[in-house]
C-alpha atoms as a PDB file:
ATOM      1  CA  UNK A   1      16.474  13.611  -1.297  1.00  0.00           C
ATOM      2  CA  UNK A   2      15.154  15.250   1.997  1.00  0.00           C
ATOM      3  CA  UNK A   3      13.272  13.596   4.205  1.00  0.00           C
ATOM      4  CA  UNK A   4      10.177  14.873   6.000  1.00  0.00           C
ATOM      5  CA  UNK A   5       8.401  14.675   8.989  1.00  0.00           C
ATOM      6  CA  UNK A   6       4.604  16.162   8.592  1.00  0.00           C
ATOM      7  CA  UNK A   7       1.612  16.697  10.910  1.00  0.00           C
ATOM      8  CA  UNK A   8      -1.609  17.245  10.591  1.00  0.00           C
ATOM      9  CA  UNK A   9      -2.345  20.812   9.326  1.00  0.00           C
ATOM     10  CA  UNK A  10       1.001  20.853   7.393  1.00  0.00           C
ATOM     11  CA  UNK A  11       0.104  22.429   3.384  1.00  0.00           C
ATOM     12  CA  UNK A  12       2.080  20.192   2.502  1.00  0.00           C
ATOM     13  CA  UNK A  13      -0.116  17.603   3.276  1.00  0.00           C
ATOM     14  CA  UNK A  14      -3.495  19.258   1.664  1.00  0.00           C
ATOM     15  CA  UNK A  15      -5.680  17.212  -0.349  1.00  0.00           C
ATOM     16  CA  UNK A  16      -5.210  16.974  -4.033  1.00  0.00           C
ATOM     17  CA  UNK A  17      -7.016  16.086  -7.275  1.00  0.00           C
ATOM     18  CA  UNK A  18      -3.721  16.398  -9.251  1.00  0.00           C
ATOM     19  CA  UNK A  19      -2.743  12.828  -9.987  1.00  0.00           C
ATOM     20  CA  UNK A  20       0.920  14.415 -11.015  1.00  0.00           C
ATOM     21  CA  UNK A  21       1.082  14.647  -6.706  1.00  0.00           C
ATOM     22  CA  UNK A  22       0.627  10.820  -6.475  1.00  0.00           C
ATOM     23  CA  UNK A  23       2.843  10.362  -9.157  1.00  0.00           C
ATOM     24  CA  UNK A  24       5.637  12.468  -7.643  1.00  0.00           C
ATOM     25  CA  UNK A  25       5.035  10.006  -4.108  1.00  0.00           C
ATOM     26  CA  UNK A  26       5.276   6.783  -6.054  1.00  0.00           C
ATOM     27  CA  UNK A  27       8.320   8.300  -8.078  1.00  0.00           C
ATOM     28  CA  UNK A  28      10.012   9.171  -4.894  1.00  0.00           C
ATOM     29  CA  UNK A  29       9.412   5.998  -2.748  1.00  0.00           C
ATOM     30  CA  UNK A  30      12.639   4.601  -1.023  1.00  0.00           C
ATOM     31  CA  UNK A  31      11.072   0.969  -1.307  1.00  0.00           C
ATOM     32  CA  UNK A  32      12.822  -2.857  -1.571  1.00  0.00           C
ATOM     33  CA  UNK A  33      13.672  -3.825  -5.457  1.00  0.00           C
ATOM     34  CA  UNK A  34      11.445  -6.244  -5.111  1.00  0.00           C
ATOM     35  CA  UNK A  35       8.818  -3.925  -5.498  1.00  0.00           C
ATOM     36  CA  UNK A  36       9.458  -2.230  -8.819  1.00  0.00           C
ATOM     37  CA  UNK A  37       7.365  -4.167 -10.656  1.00  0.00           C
ATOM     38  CA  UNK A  38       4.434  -2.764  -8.226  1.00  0.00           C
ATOM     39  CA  UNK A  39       5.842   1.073  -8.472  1.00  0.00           C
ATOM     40  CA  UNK A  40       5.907   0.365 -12.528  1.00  0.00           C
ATOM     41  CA  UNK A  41       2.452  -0.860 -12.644  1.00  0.00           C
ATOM     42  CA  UNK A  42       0.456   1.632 -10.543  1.00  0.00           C
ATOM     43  CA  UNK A  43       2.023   4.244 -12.413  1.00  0.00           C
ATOM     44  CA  UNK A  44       0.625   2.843 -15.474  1.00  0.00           C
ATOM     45  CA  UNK A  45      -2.687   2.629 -14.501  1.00  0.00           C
ATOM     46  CA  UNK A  46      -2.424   6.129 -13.105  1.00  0.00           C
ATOM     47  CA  UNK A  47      -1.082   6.654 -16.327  1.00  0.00           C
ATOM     48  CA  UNK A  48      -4.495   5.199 -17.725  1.00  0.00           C
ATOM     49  CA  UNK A  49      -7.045   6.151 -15.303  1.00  0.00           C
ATOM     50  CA  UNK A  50      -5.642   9.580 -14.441  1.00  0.00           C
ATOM     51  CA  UNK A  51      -7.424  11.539 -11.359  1.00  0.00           C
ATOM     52  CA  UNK A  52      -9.925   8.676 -11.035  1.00  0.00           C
ATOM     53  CA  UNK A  53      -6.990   5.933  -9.750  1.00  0.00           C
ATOM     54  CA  UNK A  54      -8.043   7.622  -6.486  1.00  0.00           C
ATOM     55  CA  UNK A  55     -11.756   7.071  -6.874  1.00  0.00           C
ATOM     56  CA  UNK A  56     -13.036   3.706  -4.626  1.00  0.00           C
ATOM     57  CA  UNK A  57     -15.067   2.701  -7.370  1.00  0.00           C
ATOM     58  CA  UNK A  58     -12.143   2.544 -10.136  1.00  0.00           C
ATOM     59  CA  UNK A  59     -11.681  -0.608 -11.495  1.00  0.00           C
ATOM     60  CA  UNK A  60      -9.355  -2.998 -11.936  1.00  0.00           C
ATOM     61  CA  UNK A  61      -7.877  -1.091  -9.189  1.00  0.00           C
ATOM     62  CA  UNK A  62      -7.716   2.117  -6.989  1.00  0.00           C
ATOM     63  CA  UNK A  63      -5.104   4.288  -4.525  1.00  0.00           C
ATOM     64  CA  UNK A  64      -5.137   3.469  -0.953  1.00  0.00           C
ATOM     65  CA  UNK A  65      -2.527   5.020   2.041  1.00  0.00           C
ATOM     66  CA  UNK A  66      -1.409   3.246   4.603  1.00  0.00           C
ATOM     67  CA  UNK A  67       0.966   3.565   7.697  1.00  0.00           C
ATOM     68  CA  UNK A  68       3.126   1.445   9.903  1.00  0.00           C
ATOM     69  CA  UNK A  69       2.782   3.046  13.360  1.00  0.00           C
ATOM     70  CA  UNK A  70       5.682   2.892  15.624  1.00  0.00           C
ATOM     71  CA  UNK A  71       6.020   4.527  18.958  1.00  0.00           C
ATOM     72  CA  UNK A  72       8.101   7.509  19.770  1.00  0.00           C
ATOM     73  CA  UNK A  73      10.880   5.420  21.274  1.00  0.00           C
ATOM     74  CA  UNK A  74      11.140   3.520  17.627  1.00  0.00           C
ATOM     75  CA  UNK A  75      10.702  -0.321  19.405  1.00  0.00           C
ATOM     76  CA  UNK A  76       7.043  -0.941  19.053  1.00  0.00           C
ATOM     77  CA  UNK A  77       4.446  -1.013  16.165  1.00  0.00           C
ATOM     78  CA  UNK A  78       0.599  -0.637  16.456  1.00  0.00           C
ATOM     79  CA  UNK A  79      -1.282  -2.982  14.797  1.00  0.00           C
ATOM     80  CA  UNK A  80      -5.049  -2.866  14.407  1.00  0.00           C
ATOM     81  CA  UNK A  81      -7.668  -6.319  14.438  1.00  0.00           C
ATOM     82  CA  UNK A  82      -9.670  -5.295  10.952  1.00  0.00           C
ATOM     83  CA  UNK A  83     -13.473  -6.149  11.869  1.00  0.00           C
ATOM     84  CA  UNK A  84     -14.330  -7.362   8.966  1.00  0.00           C
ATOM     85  CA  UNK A  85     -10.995  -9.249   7.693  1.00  0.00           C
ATOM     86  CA  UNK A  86     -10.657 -10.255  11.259  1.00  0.00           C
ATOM     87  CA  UNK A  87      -6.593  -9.864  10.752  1.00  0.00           C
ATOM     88  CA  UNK A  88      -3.930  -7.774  11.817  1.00  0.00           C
ATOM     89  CA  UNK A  89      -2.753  -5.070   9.813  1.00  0.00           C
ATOM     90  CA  UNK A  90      -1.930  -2.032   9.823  1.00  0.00           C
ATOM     91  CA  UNK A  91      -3.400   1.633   9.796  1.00  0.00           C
ATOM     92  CA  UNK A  92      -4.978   2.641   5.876  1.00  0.00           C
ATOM     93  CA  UNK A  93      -7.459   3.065   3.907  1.00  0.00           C
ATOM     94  CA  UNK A  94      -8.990   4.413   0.467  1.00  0.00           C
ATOM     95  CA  UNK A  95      -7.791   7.517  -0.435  1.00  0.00           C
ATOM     96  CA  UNK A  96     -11.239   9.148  -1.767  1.00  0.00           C
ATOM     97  CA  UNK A  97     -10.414  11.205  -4.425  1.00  0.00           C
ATOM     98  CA  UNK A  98      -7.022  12.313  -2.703  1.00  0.00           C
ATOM     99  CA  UNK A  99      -3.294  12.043  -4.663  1.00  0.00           C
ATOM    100  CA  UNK A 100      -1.987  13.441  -1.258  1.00  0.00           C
ATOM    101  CA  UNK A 101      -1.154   9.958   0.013  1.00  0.00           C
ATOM    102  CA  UNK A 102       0.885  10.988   2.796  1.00  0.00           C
ATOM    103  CA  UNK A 103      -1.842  13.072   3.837  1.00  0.00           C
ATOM    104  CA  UNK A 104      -4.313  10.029   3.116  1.00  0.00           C
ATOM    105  CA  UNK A 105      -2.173   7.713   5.509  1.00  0.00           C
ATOM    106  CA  UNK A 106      -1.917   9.752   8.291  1.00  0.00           C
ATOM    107  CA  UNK A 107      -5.431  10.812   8.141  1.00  0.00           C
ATOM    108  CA  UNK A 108      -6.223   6.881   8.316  1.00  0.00           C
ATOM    109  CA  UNK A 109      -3.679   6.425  10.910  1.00  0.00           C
ATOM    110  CA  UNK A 110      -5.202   9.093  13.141  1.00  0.00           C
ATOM    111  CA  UNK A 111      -9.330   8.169  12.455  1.00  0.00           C
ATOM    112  CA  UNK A 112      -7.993   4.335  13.319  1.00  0.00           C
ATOM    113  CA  UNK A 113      -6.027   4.769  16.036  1.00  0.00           C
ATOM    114  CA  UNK A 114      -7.370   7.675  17.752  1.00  0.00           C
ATOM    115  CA  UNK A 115      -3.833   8.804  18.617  1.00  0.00           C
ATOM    116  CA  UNK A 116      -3.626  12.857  18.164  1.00  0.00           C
ATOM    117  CA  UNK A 117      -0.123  14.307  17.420  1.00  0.00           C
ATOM    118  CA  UNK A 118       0.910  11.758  15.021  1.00  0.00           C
ATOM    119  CA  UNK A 119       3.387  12.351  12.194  1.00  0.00           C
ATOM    120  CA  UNK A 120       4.242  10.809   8.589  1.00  0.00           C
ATOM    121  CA  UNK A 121       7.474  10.480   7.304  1.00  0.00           C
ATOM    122  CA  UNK A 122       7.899  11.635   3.625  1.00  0.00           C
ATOM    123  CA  UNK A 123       8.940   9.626   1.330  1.00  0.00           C
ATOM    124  CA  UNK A 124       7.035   6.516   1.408  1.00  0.00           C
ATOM    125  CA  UNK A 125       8.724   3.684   2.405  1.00  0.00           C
ATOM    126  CA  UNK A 126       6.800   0.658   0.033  1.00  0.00           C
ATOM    127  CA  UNK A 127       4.355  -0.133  -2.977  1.00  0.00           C
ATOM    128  CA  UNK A 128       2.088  -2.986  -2.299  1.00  0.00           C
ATOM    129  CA  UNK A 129      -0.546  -4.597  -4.896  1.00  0.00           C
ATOM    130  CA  UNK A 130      -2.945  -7.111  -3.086  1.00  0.00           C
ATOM    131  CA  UNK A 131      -6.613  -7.725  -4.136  1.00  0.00           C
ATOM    132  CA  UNK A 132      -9.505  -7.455  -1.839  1.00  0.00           C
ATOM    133  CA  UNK A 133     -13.015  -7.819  -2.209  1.00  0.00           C
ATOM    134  CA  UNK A 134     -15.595  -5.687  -0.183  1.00  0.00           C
ATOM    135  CA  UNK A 135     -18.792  -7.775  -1.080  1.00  0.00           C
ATOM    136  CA  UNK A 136     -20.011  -5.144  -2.702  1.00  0.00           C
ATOM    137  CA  UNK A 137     -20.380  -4.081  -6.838  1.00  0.00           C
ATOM    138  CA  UNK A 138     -17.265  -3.529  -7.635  1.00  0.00           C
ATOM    139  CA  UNK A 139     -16.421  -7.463  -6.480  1.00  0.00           C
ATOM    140  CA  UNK A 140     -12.611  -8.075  -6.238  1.00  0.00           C
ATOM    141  CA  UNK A 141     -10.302  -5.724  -7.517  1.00  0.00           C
ATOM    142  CA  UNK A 142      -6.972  -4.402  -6.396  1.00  0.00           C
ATOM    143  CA  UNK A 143      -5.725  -1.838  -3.566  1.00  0.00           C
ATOM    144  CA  UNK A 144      -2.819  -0.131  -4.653  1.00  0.00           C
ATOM    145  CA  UNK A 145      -1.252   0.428  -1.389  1.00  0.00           C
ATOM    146  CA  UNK A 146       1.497   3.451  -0.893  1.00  0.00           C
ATOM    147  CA  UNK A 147       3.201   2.747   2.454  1.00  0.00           C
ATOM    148  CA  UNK A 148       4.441   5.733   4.665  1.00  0.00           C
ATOM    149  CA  UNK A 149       6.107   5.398   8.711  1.00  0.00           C
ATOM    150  CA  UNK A 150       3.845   7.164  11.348  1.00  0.00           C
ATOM    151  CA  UNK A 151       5.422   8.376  14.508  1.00  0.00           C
ATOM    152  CA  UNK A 152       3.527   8.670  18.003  1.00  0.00           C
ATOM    153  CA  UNK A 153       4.340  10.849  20.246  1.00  0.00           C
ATOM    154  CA  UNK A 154       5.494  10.336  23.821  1.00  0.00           C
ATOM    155  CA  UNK A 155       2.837   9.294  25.983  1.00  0.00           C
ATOM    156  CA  UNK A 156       0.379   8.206  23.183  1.00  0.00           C
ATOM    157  CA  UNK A 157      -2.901   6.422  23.819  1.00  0.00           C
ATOM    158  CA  UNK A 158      -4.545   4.234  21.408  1.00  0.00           C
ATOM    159  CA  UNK A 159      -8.512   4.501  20.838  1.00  0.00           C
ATOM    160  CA  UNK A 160      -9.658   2.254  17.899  1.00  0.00           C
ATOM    161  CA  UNK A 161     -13.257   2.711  15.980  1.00  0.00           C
ATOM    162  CA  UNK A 162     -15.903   0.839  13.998  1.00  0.00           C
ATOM    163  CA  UNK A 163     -13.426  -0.582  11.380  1.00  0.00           C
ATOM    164  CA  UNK A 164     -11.710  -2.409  14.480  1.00  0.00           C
ATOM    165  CA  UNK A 165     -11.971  -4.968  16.738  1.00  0.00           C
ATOM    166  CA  UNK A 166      -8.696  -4.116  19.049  1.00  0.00           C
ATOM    167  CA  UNK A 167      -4.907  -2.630  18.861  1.00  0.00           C
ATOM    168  CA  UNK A 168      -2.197  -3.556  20.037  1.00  0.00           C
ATOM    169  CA  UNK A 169       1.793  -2.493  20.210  1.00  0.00           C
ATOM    170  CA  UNK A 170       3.766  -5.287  19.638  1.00  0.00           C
ATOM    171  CA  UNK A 171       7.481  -4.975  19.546  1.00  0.00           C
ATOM    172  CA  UNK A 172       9.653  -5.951  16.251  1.00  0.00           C
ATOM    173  CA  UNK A 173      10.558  -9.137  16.968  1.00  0.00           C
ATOM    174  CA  UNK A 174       6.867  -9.945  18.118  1.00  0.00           C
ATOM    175  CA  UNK A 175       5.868  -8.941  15.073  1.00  0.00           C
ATOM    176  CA  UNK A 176       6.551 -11.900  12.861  1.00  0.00           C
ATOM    177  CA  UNK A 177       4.251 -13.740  14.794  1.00  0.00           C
ATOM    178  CA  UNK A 178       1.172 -11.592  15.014  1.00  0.00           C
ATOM    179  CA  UNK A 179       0.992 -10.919  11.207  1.00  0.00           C
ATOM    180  CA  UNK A 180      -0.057 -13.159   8.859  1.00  0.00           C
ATOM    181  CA  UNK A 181       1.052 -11.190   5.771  1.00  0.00           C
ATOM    182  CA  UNK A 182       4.613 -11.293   4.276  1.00  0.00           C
ATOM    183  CA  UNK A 183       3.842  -7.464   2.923  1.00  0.00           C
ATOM    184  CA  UNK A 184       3.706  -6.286   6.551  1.00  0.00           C
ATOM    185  CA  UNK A 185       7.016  -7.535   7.441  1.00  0.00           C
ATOM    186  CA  UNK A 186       8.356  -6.554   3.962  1.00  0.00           C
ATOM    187  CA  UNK A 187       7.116  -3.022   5.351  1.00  0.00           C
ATOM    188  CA  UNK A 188       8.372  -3.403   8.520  1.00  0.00           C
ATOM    189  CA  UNK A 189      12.100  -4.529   7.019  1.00  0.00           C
ATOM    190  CA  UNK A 190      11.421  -0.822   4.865  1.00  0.00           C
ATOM    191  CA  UNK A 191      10.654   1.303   7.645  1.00  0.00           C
ATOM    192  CA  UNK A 192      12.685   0.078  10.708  1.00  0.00           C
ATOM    193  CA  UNK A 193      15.884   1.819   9.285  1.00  0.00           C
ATOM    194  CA  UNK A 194      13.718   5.015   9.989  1.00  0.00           C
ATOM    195  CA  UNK A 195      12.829   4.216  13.565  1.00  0.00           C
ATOM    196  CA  UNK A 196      16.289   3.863  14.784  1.00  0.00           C
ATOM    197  CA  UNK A 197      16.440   5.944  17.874  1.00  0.00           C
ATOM    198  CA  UNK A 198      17.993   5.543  21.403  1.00  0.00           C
ATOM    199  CA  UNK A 199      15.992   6.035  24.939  1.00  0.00           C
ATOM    200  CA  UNK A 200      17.635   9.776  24.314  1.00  0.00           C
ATOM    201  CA  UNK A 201      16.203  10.373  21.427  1.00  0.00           C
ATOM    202  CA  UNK A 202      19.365  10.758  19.611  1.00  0.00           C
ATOM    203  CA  UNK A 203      19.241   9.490  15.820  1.00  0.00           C
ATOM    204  CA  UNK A 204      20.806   6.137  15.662  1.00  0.00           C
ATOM    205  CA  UNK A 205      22.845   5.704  12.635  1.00  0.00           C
ATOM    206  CA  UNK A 206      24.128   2.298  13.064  1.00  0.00           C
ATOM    207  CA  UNK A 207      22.314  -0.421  10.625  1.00  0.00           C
ATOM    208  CA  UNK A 208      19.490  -2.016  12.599  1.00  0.00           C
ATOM    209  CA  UNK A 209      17.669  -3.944   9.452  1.00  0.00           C
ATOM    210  CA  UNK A 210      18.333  -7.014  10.972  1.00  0.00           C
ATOM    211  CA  UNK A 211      14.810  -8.096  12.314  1.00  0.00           C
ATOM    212  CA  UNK A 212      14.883 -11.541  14.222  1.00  0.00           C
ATOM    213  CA  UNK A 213      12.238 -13.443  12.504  1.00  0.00           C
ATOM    214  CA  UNK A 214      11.241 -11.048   9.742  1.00  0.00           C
ATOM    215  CA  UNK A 215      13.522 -12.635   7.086  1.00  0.00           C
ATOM    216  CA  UNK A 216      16.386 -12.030   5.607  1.00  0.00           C
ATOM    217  CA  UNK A 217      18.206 -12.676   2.373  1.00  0.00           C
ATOM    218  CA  UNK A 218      19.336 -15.519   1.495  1.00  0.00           C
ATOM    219  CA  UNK A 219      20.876 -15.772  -1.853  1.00  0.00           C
ATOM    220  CA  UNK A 220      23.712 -13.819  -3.081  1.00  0.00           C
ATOM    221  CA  UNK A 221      21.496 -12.135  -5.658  1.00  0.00           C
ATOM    222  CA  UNK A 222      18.959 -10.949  -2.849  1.00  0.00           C
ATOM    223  CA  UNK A 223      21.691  -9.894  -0.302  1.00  0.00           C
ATOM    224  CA  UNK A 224      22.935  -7.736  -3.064  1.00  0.00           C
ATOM    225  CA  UNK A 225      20.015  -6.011  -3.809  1.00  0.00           C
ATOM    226  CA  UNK A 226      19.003  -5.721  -0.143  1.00  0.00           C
ATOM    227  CA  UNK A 227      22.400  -4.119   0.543  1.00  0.00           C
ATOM    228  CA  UNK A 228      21.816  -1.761  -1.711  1.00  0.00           C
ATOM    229  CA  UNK A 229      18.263  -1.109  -0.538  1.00  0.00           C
ATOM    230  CA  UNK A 230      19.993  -0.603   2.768  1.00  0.00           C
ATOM    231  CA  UNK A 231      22.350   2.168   1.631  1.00  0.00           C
ATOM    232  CA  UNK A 232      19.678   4.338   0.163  1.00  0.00           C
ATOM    233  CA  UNK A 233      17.480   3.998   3.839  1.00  0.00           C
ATOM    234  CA  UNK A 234      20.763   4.957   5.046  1.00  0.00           C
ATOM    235  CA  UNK A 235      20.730   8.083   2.897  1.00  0.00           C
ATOM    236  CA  UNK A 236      17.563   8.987   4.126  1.00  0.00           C
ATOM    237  CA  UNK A 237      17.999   8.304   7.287  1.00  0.00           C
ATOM    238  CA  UNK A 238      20.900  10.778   7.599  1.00  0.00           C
ATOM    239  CA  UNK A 239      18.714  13.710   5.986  1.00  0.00           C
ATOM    240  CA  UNK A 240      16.285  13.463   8.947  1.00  0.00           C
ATOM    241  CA  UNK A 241      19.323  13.425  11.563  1.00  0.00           C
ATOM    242  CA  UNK A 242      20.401  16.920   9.788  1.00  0.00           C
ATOM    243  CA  UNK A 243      17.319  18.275   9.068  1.00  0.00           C
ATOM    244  CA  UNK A 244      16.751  21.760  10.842  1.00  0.00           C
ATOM    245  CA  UNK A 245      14.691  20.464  14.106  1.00  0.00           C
ATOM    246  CA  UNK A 246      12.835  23.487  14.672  1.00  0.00           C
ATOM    247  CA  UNK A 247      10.915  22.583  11.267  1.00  0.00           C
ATOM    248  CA  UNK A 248      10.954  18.803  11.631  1.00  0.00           C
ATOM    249  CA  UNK A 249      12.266  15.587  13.978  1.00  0.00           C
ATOM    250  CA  UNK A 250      12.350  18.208  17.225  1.00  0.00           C
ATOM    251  CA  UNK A 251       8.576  18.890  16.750  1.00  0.00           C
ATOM    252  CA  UNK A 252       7.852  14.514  17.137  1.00  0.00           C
ATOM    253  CA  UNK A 253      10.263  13.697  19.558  1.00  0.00           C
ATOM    254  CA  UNK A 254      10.822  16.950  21.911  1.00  0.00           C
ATOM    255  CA  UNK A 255      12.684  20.105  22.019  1.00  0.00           C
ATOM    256  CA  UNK A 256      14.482  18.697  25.211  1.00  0.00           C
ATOM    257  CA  UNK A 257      15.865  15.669  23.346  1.00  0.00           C
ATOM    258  CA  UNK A 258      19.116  15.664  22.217  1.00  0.00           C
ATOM    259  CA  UNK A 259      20.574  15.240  18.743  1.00  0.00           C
ATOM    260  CA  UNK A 260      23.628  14.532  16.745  1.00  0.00           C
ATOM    261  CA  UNK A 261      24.350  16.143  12.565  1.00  0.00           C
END
């Protein structure tokens, strides 16, 4: 599988009514085992619902995009206060009628942290399920969440808007402890094999999954599966060090940075 980095203004990020386009990002996810059972089940109701699932007023549930934002040095993630949840999370939203979900996530990861020049990462990196409730009609129901990394570039400053109350960069191991969600650090676990760069820029291919704090396997079981999870990052991860950098990880980090096949 080839990975992807993607800007703004890339076609292959244009919106979509197809739901076949959200079912080819949920199909080709690199996520944890653990979240099969999440993949499965939004692809049956996409299954059921069709084009709709990415309608905000499908019930029981509906698509949403989200993105963990890291800097461009790969050591820091932005996190944003959600006004009305008055929690930290990260960068997403509904996707409004869009399958593109890569498109949907950075689209919500630029309007929320006002940070031009970002970048998503295709495939998506984790399925999430979690119910919310807006206090409106459609009372609680469920976000079906399709996770994607987001790259800033060099230099980037963060402007939030109405749907927060602050941002903040907090480094990985800081994370654990501003986060009150075990999904985020699941997601952070997924996508910090994909941050793995040096003060160079040069791709990093040694395994850095090991995140003080954010957990780590304990049972036998679990460290199996999590290996395994590890190897296909790993795969990934070594299709963005060869992709061709005039077309991809040269445009985020800088045609002055220096890279290894």
């Amino acid at each position: 599988m080839t990975a992807l980095w993607l800007s703004s203004g890339d076609p292959r990020l244009s919106s979509s009514r197809d739901p076949e386009v959200s079912r080819r990002s949920l199909e080709e996810a690199v996520i944890d085992p653990a979240q099969e059972a999440d993949r499965a089940r939004v692809l049956e109701l996409l299954d059921t619902h069709g084009a709709a699932l990415a309608d905000r007023t499908t019930a029981p549930g509906h698509l949403t995009g989200s993105a963990l934002v890291v800097d461009s040095e790969g050591e820091r993630v932005l996190l944003m206060l959600h006004a009305k949840l008055r929690r930290w999370l990260q960068p997403g939203g509904h996707a409004d009628g869009d399958h593109r979900l890569a498109g949907v996530a950075l689209r919500e990861a630029t309007e929320e942290t006002g940070i031009t020049g970002l970048r998503v990462l295709v495939p998506a990196v984790d399925v999430d399920i979690h119910p919310v409730d807006h206090r409106d009609a459609l009372g609680e129901h469920l976000h079906l969440d399709v996770r994607f990394v987001v790259v800033a570039p060099p230099g980037a400053v963060e402007v939030g808007n109405h749907e927060s109350l602050g941002l903040r960069w907090v480094t990985w191991d800081e994370l654990p402890d501003a986060v009150d969600e075990e999904g985020i650090l699941r997601l952070a676990r997924s996508a910090h094999p994909f941050c793995s760069f040096d003060h160079t820029g040069r791709c990093d291919r040694t395994n850095r999954t090991g995140l003080t704090g954010v957990g780590q396997p304990t049972s036998p079981g679990t460290a199996q599966l999590s290996m395994r999870f590890t190897m296909a990052k790993a795969s990934i991860a070594r299709e963005i060090c060869r992709f061709d950098l005039s077309d991809s990880v040269n445009r985020v980090f800088g045609s002055s940075r220096s890279w290894s096949a």
